[in-house]
PDB file of N, CA and C in Angstrom:
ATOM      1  N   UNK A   1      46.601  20.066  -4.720  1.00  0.00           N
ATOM      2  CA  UNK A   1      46.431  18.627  -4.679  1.00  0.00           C
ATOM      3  C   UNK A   1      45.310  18.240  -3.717  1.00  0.00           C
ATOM      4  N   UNK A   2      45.141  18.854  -2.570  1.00  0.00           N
ATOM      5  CA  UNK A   2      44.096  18.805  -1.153  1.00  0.00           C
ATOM      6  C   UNK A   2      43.207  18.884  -2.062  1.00  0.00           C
ATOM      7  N   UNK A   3      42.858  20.099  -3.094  1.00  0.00           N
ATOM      8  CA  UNK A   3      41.484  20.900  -3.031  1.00  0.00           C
ATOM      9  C   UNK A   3      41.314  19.243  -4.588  1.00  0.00           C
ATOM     10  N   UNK A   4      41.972  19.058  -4.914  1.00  0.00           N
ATOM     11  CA  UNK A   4      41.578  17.244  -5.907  1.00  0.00           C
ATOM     12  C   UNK A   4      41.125  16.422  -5.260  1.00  0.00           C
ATOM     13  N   UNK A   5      42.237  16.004  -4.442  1.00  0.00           N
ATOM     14  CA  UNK A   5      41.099  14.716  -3.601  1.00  0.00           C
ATOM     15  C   UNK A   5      39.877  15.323  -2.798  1.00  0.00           C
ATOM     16  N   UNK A   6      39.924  16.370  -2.502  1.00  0.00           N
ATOM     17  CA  UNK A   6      38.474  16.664  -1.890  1.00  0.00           C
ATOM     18  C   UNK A   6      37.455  16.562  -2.776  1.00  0.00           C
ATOM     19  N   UNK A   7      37.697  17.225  -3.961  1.00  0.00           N
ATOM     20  CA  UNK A   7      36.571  17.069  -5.269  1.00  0.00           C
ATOM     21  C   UNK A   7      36.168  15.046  -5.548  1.00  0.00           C
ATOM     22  N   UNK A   8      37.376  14.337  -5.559  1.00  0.00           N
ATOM     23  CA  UNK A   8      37.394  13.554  -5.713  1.00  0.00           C
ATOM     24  C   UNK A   8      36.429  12.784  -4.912  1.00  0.00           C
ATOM     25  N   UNK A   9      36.607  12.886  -3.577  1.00  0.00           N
ATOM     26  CA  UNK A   9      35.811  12.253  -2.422  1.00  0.00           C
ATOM     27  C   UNK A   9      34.539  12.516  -2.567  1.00  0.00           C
ATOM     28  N   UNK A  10      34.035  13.997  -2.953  1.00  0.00           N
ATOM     29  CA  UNK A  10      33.266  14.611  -3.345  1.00  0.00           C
ATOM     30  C   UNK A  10      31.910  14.047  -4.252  1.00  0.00           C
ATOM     31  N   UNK A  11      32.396  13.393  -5.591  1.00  0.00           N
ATOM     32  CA  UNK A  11      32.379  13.017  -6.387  1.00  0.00           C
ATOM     33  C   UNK A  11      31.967  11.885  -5.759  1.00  0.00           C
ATOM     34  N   UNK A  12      32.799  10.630  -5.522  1.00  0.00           N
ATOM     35  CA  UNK A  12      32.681   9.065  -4.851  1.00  0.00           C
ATOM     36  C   UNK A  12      31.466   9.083  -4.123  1.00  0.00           C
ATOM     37  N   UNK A  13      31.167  10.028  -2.870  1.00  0.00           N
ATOM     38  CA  UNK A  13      29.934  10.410  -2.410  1.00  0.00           C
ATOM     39  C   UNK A  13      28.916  10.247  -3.212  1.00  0.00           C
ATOM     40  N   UNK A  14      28.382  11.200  -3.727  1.00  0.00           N
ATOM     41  CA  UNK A  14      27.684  11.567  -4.640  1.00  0.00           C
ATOM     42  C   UNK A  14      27.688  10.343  -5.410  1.00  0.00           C
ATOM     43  N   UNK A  15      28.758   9.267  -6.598  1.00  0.00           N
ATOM     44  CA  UNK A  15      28.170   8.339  -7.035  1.00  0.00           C
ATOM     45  C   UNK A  15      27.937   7.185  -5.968  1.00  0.00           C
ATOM     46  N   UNK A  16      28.507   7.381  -5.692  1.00  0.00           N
ATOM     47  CA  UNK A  16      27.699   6.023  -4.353  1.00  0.00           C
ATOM     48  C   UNK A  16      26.498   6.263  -3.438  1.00  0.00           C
ATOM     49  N   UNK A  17      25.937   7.480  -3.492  1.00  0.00           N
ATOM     50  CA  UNK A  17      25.111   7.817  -2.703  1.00  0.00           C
ATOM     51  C   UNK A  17      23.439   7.566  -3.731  1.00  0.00           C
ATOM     52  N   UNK A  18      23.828   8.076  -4.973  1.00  0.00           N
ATOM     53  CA  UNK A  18      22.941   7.799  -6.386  1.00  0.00           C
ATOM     54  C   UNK A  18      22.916   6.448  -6.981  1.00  0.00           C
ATOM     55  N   UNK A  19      23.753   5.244  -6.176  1.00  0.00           N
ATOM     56  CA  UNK A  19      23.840   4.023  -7.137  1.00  0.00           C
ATOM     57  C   UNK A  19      22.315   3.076  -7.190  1.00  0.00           C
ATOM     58  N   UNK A  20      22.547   2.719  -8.298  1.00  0.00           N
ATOM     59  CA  UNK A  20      21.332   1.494  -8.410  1.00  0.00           C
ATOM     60  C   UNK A  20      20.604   1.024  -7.218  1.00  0.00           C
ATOM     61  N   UNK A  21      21.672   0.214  -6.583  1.00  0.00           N
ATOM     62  CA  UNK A  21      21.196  -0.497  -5.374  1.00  0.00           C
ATOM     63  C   UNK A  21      20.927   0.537  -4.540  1.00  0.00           C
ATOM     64  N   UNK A  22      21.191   1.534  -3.993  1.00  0.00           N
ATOM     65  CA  UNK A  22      20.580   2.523  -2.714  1.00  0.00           C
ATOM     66  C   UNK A  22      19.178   2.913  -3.776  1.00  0.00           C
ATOM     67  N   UNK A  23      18.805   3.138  -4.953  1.00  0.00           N
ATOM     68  CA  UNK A  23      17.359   3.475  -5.526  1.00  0.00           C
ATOM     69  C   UNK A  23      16.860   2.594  -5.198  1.00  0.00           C
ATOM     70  N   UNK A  24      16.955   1.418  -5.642  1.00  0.00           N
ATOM     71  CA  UNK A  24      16.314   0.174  -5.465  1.00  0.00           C
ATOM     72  C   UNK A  24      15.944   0.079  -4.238  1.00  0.00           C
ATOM     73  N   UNK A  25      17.284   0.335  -3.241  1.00  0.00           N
ATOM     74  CA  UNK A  25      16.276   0.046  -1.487  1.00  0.00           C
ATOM     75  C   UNK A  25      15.061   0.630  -1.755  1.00  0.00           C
ATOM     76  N   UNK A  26      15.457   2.038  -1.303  1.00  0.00           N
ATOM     77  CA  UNK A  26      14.651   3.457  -1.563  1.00  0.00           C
ATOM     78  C   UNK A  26      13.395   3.092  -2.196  1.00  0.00           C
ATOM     79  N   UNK A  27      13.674   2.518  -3.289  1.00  0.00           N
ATOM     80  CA  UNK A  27      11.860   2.084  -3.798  1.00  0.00           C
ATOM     81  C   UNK A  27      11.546   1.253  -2.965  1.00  0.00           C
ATOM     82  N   UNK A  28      12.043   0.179  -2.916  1.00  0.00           N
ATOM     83  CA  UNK A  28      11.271  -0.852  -2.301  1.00  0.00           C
ATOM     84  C   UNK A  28      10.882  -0.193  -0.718  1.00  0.00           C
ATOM     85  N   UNK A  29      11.306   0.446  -0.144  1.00  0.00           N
ATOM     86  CA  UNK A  29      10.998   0.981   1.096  1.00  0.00           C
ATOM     87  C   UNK A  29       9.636   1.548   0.651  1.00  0.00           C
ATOM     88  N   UNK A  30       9.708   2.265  -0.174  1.00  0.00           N
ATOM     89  CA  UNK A  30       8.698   3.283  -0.333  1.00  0.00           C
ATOM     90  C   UNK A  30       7.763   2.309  -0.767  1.00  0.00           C
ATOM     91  N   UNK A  31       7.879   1.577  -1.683  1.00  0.00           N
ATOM     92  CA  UNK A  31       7.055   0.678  -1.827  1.00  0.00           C
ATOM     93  C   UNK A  31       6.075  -0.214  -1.026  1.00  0.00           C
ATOM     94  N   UNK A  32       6.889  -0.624  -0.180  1.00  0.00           N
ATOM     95  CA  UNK A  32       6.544  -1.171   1.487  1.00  0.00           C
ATOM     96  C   UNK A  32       5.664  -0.509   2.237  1.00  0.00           C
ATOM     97  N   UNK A  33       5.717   0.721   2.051  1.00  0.00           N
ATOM     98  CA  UNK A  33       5.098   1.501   3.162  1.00  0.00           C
ATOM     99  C   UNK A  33       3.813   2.131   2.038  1.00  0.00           C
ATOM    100  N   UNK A  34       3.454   2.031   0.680  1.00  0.00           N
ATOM    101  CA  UNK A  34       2.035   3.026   0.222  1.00  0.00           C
ATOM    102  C   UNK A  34       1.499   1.359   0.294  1.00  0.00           C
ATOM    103  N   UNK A  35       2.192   0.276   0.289  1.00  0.00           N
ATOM    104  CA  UNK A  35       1.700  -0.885   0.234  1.00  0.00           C
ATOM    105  C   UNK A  35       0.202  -0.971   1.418  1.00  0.00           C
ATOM    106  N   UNK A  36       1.246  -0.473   3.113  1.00  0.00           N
ATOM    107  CA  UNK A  36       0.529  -0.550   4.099  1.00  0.00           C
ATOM    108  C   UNK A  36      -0.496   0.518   3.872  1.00  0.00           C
ATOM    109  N   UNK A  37      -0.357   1.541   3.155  1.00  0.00           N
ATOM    110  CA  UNK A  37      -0.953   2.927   3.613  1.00  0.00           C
ATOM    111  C   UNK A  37      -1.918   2.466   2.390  1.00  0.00           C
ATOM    112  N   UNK A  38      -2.449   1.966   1.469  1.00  0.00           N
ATOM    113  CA  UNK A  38      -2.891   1.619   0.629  1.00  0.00           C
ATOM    114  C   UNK A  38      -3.962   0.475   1.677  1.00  0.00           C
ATOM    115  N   UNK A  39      -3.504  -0.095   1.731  1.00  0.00           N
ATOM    116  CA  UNK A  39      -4.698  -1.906   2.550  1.00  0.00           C
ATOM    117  C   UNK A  39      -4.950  -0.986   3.712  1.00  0.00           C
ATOM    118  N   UNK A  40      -4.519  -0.210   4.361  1.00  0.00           N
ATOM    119  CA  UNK A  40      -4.738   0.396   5.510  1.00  0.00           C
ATOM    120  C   UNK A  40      -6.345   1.290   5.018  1.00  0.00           C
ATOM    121  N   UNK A  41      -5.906   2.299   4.225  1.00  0.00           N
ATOM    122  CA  UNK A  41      -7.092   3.219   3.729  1.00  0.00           C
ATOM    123  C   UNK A  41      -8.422   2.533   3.148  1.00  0.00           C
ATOM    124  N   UNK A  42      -7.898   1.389   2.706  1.00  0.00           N
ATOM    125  CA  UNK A  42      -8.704   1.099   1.648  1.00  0.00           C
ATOM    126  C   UNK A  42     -10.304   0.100   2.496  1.00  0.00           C
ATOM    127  N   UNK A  43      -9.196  -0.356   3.605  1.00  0.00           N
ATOM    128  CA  UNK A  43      -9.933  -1.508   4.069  1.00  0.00           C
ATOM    129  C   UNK A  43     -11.143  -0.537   5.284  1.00  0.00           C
ATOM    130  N   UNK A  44     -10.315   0.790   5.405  1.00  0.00           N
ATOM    131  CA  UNK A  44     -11.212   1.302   6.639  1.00  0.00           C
ATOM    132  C   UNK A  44     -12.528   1.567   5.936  1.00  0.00           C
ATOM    133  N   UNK A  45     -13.363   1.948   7.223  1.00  0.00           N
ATOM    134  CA  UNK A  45     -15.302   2.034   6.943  1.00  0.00           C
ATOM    135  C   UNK A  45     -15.121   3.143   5.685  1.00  0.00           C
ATOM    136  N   UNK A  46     -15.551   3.093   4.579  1.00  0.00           N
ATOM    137  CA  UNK A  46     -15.831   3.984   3.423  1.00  0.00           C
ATOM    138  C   UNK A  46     -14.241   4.095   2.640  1.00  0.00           C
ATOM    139  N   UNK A  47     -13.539   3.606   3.042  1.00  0.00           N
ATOM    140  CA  UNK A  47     -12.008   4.347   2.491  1.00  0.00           C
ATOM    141  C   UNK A  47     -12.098   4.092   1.230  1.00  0.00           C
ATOM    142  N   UNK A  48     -12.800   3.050   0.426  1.00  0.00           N
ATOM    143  CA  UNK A  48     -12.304   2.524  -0.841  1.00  0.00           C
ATOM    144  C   UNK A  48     -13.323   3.146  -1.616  1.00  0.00           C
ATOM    145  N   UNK A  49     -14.811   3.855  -0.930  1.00  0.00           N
ATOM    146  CA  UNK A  49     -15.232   4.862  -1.672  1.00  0.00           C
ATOM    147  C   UNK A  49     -14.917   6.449  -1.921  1.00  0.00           C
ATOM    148  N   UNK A  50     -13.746   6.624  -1.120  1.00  0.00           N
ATOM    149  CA  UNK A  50     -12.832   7.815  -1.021  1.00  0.00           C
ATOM    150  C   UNK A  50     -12.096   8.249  -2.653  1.00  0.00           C
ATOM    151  N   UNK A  51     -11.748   7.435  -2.864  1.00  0.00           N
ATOM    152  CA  UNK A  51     -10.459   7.639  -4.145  1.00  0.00           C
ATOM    153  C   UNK A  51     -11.802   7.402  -5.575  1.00  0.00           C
ATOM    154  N   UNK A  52     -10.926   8.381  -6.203  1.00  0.00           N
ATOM    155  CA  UNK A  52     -11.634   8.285  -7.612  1.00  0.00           C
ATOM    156  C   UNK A  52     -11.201   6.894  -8.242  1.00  0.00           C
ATOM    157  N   UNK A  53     -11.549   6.532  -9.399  1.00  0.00           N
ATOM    158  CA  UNK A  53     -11.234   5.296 -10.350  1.00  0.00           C
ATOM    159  C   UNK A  53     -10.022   5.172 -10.611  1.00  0.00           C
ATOM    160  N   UNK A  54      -9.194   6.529 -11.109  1.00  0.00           N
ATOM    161  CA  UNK A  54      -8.404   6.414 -12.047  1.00  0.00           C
ATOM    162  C   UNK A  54      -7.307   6.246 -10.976  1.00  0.00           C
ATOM    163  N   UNK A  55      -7.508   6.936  -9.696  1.00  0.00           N
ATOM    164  CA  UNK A  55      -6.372   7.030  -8.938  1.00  0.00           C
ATOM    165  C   UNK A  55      -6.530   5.479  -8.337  1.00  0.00           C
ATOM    166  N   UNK A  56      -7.255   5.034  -8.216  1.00  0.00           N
ATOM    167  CA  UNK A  56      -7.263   3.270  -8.152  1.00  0.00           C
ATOM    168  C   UNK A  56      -6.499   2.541  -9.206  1.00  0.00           C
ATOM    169  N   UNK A  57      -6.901   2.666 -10.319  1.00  0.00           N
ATOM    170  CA  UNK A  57      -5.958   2.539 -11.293  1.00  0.00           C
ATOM    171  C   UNK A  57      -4.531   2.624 -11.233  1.00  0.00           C
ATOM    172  N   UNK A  58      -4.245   3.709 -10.740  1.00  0.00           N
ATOM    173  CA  UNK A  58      -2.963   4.114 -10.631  1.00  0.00           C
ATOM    174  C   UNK A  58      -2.759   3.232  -9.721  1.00  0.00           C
ATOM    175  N   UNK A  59      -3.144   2.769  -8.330  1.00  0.00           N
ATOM    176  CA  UNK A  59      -2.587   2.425  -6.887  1.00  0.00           C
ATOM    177  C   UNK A  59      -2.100   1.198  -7.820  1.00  0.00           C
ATOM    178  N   UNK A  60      -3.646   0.318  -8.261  1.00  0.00           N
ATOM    179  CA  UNK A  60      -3.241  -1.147  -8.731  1.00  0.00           C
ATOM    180  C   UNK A  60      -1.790  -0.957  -9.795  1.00  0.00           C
ATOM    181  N   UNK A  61      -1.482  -0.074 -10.844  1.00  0.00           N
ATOM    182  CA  UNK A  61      -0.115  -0.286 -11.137  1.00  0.00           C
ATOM    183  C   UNK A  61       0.884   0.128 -10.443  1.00  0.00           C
ATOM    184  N   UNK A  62       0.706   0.687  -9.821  1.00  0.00           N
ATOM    185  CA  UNK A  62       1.779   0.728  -8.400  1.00  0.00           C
ATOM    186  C   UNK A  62       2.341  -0.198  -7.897  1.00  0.00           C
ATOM    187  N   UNK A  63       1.110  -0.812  -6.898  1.00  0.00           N
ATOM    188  CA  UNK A  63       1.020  -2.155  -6.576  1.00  0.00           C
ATOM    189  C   UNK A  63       1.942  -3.765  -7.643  1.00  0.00           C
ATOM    190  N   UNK A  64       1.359  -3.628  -8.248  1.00  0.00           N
ATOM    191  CA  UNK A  64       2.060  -4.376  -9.631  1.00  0.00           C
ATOM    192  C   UNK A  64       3.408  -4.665  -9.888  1.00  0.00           C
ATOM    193  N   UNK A  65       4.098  -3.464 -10.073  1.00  0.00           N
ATOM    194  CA  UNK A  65       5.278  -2.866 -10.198  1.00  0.00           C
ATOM    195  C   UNK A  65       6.137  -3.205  -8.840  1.00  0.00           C
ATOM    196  N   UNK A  66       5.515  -2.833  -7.796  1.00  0.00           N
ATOM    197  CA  UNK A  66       6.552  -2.950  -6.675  1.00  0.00           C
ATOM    198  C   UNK A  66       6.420  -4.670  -5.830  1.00  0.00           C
ATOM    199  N   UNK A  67       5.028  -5.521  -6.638  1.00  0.00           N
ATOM    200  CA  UNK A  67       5.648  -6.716  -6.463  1.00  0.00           C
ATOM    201  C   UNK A  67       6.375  -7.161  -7.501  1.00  0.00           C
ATOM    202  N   UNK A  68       6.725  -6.712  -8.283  1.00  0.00           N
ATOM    203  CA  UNK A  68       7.694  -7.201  -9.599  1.00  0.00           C
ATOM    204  C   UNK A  68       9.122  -6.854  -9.142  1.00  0.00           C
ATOM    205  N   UNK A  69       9.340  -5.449  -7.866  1.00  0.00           N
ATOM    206  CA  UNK A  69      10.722  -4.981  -8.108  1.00  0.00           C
ATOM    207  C   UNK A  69      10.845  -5.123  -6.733  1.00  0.00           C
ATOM    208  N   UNK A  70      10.027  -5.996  -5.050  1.00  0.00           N
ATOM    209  CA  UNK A  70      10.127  -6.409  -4.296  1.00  0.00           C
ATOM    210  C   UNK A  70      10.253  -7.889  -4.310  1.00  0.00           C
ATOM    211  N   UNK A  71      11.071  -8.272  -4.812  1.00  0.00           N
ATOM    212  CA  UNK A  71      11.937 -10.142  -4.772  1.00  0.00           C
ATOM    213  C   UNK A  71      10.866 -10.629  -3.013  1.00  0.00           C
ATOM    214  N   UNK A  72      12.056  -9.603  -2.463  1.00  0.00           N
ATOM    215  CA  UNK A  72      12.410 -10.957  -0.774  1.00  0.00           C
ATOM    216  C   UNK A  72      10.745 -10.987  -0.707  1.00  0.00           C
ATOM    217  N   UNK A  73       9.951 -10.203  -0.803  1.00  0.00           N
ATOM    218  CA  UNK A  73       8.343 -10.800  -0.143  1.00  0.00           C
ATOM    219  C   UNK A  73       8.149 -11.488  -1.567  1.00  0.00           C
ATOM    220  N   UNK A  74       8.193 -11.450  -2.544  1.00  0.00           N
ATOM    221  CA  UNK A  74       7.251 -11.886  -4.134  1.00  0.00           C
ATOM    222  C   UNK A  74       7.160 -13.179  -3.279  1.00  0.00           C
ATOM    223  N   UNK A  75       7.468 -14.140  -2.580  1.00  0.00           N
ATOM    224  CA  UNK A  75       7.054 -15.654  -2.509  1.00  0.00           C
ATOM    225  C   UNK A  75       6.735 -16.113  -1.068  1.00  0.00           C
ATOM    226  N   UNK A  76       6.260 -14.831  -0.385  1.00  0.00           N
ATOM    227  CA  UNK A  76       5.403 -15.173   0.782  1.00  0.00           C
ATOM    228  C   UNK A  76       4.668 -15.551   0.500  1.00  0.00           C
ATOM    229  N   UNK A  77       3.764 -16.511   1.940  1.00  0.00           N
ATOM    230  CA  UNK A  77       2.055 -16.987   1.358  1.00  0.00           C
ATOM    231  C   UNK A  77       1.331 -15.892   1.098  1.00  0.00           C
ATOM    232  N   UNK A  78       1.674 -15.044   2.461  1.00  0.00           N
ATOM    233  CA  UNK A  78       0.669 -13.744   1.925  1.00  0.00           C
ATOM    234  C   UNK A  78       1.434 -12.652   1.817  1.00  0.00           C
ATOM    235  N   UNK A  79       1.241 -12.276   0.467  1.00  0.00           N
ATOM    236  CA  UNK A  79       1.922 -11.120  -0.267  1.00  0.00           C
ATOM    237  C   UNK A  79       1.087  -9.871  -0.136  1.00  0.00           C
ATOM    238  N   UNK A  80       1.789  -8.904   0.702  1.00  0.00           N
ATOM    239  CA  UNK A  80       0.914  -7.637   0.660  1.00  0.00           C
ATOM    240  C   UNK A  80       0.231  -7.065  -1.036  1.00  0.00           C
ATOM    241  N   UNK A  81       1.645  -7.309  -1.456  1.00  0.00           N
ATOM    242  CA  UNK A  81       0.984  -6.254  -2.787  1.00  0.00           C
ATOM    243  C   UNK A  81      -0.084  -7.070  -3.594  1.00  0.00           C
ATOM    244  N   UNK A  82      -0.569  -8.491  -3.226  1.00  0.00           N
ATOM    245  CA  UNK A  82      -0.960  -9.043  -3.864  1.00  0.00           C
ATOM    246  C   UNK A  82      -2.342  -9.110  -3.392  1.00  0.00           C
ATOM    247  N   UNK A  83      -2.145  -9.187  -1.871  1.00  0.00           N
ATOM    248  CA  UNK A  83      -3.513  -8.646  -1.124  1.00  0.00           C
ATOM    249  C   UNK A  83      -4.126  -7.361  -1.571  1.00  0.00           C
ATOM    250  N   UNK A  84      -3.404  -6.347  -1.834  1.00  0.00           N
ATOM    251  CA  UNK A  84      -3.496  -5.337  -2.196  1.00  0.00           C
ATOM    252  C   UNK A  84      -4.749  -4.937  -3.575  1.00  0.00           C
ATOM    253  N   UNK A  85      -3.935  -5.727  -4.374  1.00  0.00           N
ATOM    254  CA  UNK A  85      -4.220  -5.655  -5.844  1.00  0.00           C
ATOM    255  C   UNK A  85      -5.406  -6.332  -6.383  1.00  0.00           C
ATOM    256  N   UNK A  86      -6.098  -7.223  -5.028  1.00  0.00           N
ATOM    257  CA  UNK A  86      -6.605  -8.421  -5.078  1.00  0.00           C
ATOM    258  C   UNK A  86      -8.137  -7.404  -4.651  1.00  0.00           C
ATOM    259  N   UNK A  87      -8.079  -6.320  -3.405  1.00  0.00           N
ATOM    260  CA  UNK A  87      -8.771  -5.729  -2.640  1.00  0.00           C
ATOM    261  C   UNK A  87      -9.208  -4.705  -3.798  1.00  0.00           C
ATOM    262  N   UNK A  88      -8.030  -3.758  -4.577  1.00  0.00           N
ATOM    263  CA  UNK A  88      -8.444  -2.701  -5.445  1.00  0.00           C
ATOM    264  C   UNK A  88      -9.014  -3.340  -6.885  1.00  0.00           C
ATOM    265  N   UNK A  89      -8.746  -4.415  -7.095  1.00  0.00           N
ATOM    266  CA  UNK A  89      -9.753  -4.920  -8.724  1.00  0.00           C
ATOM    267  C   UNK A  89     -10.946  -5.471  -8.231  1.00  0.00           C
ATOM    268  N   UNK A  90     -11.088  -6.073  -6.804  1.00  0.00           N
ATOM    269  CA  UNK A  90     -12.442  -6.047  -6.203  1.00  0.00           C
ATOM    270  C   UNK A  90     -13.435  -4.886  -6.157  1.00  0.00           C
ATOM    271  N   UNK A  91     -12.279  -3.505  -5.781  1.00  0.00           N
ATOM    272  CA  UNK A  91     -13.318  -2.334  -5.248  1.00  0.00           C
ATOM    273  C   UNK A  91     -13.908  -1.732  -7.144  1.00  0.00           C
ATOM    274  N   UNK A  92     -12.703  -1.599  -7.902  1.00  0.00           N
ATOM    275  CA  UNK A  92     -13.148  -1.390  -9.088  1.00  0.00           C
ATOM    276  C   UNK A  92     -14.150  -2.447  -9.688  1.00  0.00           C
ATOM    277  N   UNK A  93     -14.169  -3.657  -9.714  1.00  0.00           N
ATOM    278  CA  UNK A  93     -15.299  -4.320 -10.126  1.00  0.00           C
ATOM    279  C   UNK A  93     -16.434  -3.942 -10.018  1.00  0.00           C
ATOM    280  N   UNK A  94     -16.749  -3.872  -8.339  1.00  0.00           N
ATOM    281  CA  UNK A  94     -17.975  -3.367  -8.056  1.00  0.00           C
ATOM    282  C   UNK A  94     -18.381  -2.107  -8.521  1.00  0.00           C
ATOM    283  N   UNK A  95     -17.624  -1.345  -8.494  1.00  0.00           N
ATOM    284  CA  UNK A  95     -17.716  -0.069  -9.369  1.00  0.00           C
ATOM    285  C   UNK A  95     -18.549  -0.118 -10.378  1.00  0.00           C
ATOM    286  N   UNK A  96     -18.091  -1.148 -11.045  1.00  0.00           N
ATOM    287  CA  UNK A  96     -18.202  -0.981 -12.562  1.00  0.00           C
ATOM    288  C   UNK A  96     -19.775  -1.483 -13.109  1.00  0.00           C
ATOM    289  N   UNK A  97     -19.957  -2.566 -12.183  1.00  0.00           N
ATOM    290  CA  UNK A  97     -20.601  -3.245 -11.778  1.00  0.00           C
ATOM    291  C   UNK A  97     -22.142  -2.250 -11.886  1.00  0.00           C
ATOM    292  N   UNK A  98     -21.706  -1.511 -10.104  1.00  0.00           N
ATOM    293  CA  UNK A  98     -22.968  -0.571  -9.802  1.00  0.00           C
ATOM    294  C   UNK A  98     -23.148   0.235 -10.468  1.00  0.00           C
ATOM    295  N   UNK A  99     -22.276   0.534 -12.161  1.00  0.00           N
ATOM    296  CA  UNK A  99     -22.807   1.793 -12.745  1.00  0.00           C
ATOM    297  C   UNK A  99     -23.666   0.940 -13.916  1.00  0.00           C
ATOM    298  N   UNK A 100     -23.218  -0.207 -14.123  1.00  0.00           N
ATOM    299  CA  UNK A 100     -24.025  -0.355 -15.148  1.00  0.00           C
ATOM    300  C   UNK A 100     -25.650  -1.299 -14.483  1.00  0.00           C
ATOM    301  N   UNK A 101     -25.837  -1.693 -13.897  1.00  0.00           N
ATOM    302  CA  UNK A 101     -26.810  -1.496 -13.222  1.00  0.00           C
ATOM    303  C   UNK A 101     -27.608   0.053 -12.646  1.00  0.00           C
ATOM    304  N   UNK A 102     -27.111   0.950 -12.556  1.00  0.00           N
ATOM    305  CA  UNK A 102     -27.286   2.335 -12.396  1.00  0.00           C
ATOM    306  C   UNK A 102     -27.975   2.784 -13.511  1.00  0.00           C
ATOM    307  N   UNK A 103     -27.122   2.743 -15.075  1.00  0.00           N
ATOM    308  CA  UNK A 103     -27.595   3.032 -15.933  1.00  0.00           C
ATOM    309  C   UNK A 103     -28.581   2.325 -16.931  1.00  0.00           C
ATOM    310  N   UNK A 104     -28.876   0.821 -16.254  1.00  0.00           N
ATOM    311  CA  UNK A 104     -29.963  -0.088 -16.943  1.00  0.00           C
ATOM    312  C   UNK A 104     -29.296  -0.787 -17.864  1.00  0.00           C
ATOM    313  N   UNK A 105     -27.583  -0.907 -18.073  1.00  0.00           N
ATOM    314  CA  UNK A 105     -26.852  -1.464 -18.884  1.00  0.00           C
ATOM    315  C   UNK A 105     -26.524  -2.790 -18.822  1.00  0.00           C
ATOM    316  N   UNK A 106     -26.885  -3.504 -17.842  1.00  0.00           N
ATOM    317  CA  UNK A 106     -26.571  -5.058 -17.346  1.00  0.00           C
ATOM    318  C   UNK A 106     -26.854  -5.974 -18.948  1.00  0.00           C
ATOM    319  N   UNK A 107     -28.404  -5.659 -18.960  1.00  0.00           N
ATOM    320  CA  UNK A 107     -28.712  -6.930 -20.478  1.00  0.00           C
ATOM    321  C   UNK A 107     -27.942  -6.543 -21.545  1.00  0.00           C
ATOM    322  N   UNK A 108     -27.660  -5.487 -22.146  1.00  0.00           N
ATOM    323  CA  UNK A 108     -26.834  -5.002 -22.936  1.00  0.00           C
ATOM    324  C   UNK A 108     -25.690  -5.668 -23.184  1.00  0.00           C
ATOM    325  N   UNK A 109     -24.996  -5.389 -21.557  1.00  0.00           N
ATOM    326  CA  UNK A 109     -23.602  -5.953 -21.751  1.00  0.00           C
ATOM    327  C   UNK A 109     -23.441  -7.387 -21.710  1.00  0.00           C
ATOM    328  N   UNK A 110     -24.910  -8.365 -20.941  1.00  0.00           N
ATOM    329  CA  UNK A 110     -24.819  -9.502 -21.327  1.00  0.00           C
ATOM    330  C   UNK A 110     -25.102  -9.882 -22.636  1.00  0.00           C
ATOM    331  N   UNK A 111     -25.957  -9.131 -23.495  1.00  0.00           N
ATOM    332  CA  UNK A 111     -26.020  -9.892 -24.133  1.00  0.00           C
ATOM    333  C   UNK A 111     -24.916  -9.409 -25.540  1.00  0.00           C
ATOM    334  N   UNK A 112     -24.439  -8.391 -25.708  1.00  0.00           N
ATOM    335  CA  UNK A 112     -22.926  -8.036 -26.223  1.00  0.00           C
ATOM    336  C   UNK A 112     -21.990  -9.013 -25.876  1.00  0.00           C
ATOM    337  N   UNK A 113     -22.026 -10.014 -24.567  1.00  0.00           N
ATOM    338  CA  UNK A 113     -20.902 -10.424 -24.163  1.00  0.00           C
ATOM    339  C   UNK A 113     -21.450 -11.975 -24.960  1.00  0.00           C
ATOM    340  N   UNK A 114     -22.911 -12.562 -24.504  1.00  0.00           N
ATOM    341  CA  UNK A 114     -23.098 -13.800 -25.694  1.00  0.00           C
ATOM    342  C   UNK A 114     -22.682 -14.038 -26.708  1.00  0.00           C
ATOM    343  N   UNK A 115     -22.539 -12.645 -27.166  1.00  0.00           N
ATOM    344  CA  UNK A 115     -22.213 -12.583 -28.885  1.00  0.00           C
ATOM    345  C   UNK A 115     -21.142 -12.858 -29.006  1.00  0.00           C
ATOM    346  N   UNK A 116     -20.001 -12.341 -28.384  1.00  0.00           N
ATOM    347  CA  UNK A 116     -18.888 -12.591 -28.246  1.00  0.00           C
ATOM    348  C   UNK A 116     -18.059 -11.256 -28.454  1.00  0.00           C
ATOM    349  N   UNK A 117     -19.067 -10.093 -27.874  1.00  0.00           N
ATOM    350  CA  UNK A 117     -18.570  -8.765 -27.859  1.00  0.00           C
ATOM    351  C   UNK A 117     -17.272  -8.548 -26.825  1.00  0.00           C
ATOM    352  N   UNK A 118     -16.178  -8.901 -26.595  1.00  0.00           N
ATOM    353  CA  UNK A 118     -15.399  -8.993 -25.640  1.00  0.00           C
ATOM    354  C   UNK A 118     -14.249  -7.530 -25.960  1.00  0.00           C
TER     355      UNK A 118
END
């Protein structure tokens, strides 16, 4: 009977330790913190020429996601993830920006875009 309720307790652990709400902290913690480590890297001298595109990509749906599944900040004035997201479609713009100027593509794409090449 001992060695049941021990399994039992066992068990209760384990689902209460795996429930919804303890993931949910758990993200949002984690969330919280690539938030800082993200505006932190990004903003230092060269940091935002550090990371490739795609992994920018990735940060901004990151970012995205964890203001969608972080409530208590979503309606601060200033929202990290929003600062965030605001800083990485800036750094990708320019990106995008300096390659097609790089490659002599600027009139092209303006004038594709007159047309209504969208």
């Amino acid at each position: 009977m001992a060695r049941y309720l021990a399994i039992g307790m066992l068990l209760l652990i384990f689902a209460t330790a795996s429930s919804p709400q303890m993931a949910r902290t758990v993200a949002i913690d984690q969330c919280r913190a690539d938030q800082v480590r993200w505006a932190t890297e990004l903003q230092a001298l060269g940091g935002s020429e550090k990371e490739p595109f795609d992994v920018l990509v990735a940060a901004l749906g990151q970012m995205t996601h964890c203001y969608s599944l972080d409530a208590e900040t979503r309606d601060s004035p200033v929202n990290g993830y929003l600062f965030t997201n605001n800083f990485i479609v800036r750094v990708l713009s320019e990106r995008q920006s300096r390659f097609l100027v790089r490659h002599g593509l600027v009139q092209q794409f303006e004038a594709e875009d007159a047309a209504g090449a969208r």
